[in-house]
Protein backbone atom coordinates (compact mmCIF):
# COMPACT_ATOMS: atom_id res chain seq x y z
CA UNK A 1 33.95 23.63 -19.81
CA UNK A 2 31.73 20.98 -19.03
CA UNK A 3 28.58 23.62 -19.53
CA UNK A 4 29.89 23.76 -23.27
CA UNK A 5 29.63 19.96 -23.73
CA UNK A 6 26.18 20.12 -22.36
CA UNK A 7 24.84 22.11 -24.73
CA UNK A 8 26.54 20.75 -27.58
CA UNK A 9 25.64 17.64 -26.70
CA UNK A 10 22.06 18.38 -26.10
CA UNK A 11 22.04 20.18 -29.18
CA UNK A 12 23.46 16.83 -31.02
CA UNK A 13 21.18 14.80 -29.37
CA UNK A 14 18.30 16.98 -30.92
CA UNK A 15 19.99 16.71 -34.27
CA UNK A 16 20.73 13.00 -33.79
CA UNK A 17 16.51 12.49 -32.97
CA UNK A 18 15.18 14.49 -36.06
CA UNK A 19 17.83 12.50 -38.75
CA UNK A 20 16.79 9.16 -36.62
CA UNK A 21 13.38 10.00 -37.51
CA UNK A 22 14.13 10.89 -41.14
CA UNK A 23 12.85 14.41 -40.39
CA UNK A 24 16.09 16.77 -40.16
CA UNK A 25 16.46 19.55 -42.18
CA UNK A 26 19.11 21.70 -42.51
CA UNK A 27 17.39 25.08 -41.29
CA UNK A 28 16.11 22.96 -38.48
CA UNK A 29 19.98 21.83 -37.63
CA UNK A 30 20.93 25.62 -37.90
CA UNK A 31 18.12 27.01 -35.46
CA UNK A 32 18.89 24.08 -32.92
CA UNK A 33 22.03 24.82 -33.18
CA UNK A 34 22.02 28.45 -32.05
CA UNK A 35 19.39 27.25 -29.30
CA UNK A 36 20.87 26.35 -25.45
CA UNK A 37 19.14 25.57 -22.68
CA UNK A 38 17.24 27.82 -20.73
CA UNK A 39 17.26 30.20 -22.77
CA UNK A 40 14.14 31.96 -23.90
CA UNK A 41 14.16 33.12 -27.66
CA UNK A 42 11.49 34.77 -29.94
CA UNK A 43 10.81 33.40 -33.42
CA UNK A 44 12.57 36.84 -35.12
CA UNK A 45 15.49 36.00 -32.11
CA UNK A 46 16.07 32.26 -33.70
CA UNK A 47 15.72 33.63 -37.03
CA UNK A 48 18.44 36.25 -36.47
CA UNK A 49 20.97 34.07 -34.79
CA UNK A 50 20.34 31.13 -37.43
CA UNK A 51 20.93 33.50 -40.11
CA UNK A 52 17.04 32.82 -42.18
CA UNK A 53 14.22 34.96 -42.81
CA UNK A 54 11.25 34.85 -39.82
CA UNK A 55 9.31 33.65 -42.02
CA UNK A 56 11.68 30.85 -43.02
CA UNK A 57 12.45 29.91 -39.29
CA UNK A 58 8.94 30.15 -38.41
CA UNK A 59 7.79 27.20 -40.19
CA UNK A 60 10.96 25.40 -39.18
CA UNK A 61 10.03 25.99 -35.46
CA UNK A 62 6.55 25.32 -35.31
CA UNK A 63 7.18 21.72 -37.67
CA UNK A 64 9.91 21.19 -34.16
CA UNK A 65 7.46 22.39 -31.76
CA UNK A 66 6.47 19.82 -28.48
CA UNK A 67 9.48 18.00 -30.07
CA UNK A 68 12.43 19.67 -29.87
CA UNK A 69 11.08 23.29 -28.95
CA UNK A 70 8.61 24.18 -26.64
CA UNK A 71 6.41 27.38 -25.60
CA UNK A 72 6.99 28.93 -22.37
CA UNK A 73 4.76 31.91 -22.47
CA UNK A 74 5.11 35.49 -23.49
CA UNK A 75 8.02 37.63 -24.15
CA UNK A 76 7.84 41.30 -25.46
CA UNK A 77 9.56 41.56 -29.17
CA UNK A 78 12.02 44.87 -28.78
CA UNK A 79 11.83 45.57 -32.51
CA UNK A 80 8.25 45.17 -32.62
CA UNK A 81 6.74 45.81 -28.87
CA UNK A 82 4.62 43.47 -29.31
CA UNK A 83 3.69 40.39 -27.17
CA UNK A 84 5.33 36.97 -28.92
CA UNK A 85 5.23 33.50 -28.11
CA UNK A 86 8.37 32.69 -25.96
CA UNK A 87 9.86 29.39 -26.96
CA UNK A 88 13.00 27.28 -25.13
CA UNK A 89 14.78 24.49 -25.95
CA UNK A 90 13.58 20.72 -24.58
CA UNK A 91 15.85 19.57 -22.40
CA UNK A 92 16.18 15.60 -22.36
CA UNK A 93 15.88 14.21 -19.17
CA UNK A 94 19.18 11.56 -18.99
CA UNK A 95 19.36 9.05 -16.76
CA UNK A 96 22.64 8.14 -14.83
């Protein structure tokens, strides 16, 4: 249970930083959302599970990217085989 609060909370604390900095958008809020930590996802991957076009979640991502999302190397797309960009969730570092 306290796993579940951990993500949701990280995930809040992502949304909270974006509308803090006037930058949130709702497709942002939805791929952050479906994001949790240590988890590796493809662009098409975040796109699926946020429910918007690659395309659409794509230009989310990279505007959230070094922010919010970061790379973490290569992952091979099943639909596609081909080599993506493998992207993860940044994990805030709290202090106790």
């Amino acid at each position: 249970k306290a796993m579940i609060n951990n993500i949701k909370d990280t995930s809040l604390d992502a949304y909270y930083d974006l509308k803090k900095q006037g930058q949130i958008q709702p497709q942002q809020l939805q791929i952050l959302n479906v994001m949790r930590p240590g988890v590796i996802y493809t662009r098409r991957d975040l796109a699926r599970f946020a429910g918007l076009e690659t395309s659409t979640a794509s230009a989310r991502i990279n505007a959230m990217l070094d922010v919010h999302i970061q790379t973490c190397g290569t992952k091979k797309d099943p639909l596609t085989d081909k080599t993506v960009e493998a992207l993860m969730l940044i994990e805030k570092k709290v202090e106790a």
